[in-house]
C-alpha atoms as a PDB file:
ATOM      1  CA  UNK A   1     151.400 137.068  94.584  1.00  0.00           C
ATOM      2  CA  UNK A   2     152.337 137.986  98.324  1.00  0.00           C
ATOM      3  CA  UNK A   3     155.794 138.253  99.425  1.00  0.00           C
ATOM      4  CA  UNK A   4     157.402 136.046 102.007  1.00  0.00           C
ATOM      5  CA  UNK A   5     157.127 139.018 104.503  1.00  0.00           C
ATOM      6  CA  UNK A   6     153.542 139.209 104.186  1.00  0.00           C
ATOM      7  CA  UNK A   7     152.566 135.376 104.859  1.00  0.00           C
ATOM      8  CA  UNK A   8     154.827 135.624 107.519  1.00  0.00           C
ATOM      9  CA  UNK A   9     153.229 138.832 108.497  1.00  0.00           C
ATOM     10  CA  UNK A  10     149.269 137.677 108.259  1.00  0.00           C
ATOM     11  CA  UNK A  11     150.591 133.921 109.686  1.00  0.00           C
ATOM     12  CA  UNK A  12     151.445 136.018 113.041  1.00  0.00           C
ATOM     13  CA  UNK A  13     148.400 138.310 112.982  1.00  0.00           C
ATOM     14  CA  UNK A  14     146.289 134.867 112.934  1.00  0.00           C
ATOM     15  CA  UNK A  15     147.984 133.818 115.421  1.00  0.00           C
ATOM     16  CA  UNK A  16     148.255 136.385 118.292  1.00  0.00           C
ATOM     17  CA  UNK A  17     144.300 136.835 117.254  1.00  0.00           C
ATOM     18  CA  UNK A  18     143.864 133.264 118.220  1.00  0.00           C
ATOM     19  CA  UNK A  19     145.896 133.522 121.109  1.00  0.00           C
ATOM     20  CA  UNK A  20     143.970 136.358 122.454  1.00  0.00           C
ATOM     21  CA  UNK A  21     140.988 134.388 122.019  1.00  0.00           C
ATOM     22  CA  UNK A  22     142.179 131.644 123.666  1.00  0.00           C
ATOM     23  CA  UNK A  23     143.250 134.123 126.771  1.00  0.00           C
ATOM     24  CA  UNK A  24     139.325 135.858 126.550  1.00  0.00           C
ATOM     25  CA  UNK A  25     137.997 132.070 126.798  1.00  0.00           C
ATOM     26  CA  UNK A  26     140.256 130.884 129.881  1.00  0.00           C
ATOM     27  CA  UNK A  27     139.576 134.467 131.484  1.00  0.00           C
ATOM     28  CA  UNK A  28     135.441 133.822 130.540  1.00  0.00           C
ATOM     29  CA  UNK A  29     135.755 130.611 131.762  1.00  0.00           C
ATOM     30  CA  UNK A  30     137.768 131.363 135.499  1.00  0.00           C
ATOM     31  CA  UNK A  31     135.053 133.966 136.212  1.00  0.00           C
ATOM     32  CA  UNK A  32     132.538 131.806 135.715  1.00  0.00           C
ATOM     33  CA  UNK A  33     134.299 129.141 137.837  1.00  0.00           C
ATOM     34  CA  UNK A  34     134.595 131.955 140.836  1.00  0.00           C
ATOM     35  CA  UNK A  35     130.973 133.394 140.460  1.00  0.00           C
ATOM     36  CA  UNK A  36     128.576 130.922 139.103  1.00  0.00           C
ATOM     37  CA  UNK A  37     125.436 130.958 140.943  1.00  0.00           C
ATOM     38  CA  UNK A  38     125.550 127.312 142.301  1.00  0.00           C
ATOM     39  CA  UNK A  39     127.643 124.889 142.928  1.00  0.00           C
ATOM     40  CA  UNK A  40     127.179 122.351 140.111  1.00  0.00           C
ATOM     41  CA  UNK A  41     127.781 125.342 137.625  1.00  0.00           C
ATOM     42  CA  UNK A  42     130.900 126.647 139.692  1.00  0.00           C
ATOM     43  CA  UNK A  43     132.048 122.852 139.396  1.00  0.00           C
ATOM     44  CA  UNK A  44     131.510 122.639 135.874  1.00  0.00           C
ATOM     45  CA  UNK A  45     133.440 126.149 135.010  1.00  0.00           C
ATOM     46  CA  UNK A  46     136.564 124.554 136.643  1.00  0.00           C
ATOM     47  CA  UNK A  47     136.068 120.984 135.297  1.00  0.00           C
ATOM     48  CA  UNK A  48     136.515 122.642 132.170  1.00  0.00           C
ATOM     49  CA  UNK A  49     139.172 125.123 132.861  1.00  0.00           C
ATOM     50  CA  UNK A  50     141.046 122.133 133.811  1.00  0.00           C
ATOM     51  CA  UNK A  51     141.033 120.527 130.807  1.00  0.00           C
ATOM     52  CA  UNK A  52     141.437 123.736 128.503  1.00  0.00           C
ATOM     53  CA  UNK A  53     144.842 124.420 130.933  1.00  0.00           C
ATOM     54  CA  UNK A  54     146.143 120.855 131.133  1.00  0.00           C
ATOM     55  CA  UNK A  55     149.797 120.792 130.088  1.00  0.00           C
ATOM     56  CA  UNK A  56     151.492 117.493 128.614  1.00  0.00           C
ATOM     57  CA  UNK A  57     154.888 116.405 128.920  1.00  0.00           C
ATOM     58  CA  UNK A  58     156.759 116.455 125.979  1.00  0.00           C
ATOM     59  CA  UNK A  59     159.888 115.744 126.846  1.00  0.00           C
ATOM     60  CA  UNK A  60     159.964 112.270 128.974  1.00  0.00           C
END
């Protein structure tokens, strides 16, 4: 049975992996949004880097 340290170990492994794959798509996705070869493609890139980097307000 795994210690304490090692969930907590593999829990933050998991997530800086995820995190890091969340920073490759947003990165993916801006350089699209800059060099797409027309403008319906360069408009789609940021429509959805928009929604991947909206923000909400959690504190009212």
């Amino acid at each position: 049975m795994p210690t304490f340290v090692t969930l907590v170990t593999r829990g933050a492994d998991t997530l800086g992996a995820g995190a890091a794959l969340y920073a490759l798509t947003i990165t993916t996705i801006a350089l699209a949004a800059v060099a797409a070869p027309n403008a319906q493609r360069r408009h789609d890139a940021r429509t959805v880097l928009k929604i991947l980097m909206r923000r909400t307000d959690r504190n009212p």
